[in-house]
Structure formats: C-alpha cells, structure tokens
Protein backbone atom coordinates (compact mmCIF):
# COMPACT_ATOMS: atom_id res chain seq x y z
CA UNK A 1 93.91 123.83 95.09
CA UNK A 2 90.83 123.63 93.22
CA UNK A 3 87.81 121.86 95.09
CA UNK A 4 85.09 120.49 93.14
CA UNK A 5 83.65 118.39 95.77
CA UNK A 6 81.34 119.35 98.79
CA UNK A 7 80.59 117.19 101.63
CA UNK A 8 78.62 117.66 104.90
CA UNK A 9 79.64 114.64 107.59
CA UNK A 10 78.46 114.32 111.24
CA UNK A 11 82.02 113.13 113.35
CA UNK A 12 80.93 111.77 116.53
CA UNK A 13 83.60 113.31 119.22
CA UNK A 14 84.01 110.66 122.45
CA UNK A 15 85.49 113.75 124.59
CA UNK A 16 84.22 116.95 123.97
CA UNK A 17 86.52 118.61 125.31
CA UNK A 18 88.53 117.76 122.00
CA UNK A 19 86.24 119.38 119.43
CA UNK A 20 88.36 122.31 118.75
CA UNK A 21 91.61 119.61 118.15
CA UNK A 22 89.56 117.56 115.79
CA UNK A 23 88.14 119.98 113.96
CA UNK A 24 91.73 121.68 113.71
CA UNK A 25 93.10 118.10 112.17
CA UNK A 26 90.50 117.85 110.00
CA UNK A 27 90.98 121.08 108.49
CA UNK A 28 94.44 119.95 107.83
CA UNK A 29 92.56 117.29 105.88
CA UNK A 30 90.07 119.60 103.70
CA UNK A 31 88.92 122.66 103.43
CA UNK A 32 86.18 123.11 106.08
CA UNK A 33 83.59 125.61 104.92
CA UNK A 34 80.94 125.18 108.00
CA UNK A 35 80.84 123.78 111.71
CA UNK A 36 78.42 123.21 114.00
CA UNK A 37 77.92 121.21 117.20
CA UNK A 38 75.03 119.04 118.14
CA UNK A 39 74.69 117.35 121.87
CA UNK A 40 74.18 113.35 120.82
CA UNK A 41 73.62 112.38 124.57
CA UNK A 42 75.99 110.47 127.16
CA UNK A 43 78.61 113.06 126.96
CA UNK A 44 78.76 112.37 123.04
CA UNK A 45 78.79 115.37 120.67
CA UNK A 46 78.82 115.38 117.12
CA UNK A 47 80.02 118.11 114.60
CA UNK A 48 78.07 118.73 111.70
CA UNK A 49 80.94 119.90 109.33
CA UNK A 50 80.26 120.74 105.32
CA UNK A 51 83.89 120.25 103.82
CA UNK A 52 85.35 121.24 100.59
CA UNK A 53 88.02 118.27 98.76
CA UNK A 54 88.88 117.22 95.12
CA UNK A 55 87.47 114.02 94.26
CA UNK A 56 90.73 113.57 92.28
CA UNK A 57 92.04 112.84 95.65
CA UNK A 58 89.67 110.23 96.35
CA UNK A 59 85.95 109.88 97.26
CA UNK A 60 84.32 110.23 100.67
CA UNK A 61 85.66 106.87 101.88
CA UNK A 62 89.34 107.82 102.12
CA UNK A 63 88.28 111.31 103.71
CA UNK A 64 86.24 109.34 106.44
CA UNK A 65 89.08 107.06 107.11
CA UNK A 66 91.29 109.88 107.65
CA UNK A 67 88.99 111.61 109.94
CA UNK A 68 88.31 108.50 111.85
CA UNK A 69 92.22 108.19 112.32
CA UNK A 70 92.30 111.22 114.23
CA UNK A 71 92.53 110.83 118.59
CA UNK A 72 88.52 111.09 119.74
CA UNK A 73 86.71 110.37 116.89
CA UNK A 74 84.79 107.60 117.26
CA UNK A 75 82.50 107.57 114.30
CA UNK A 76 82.00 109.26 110.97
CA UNK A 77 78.65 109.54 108.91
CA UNK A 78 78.41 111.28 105.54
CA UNK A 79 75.37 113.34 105.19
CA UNK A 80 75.15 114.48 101.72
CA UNK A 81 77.73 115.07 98.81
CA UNK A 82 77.71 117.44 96.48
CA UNK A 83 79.29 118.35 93.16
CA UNK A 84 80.38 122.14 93.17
C-alpha cells in the first residue's frame, strides 16, 4: 500500500492501562510511524501518534471516527496533516 498522507493526532485514552490495546487497533487502522505518551491529568493520558494512510481512503474524518470506535478512547484531535 502506498501512503501519501501523514497525520499526527493526540487520542485521549480513559484507562491507561489500555494504551498498548489502542495503539495495537489503531495500527490495524494505519500505518503508525511514531508514538508517544503524554500524562493529560485525572488519570487521562493521551498518545501523540504521527500515522501514515492514503487519502484515497478517505480524509482525517473517517480515520478519527474509526479510532474513536475503538474500547477507551474517548477523544481524538488532529494535530497537523501532511502531504508525503
């Protein structure tokens, strides 16, 4: 698969002991090319996660709404997208 797309979304995680699920769903989604963690406060972490997709596929919008889908997620946020 060719990706021509490169995105960089904060998921807020409700229960962080799920961050290793999500981010394993979500890189069922799209390629994931970087991950980090960041403490939000209240027991709320985010991951900072740059991901790879073909646009062909759709735009950001139908990636966040698969991400939110996923058990724990509670919010999505893109960042920046970039053309590649």
């Amino acid at each position: 698969m060719e990706y021509n797309v490169a995105a960089k979304i904060k998921v807020y995680v409700d229960d962080p002991a799920s961050l290793e699920k999500v981010k394993e769903e979500i890189g069922n989604i799209a390629k994931l090319q970087n991950t980090e963690e960041q403490d939000v406060g209240f027991g709320i972490k985010a991951l900072i996660l740059t991901v790879l997709f073909d646009d062909s596929q759709g735009g950001t919008e139908q990636l966040e709404e698969k991400i939110k889908a996923i058990e724990h997620v509670s919010q999505t946020e893109v960042v920046s997208v970039d053309r590649i």
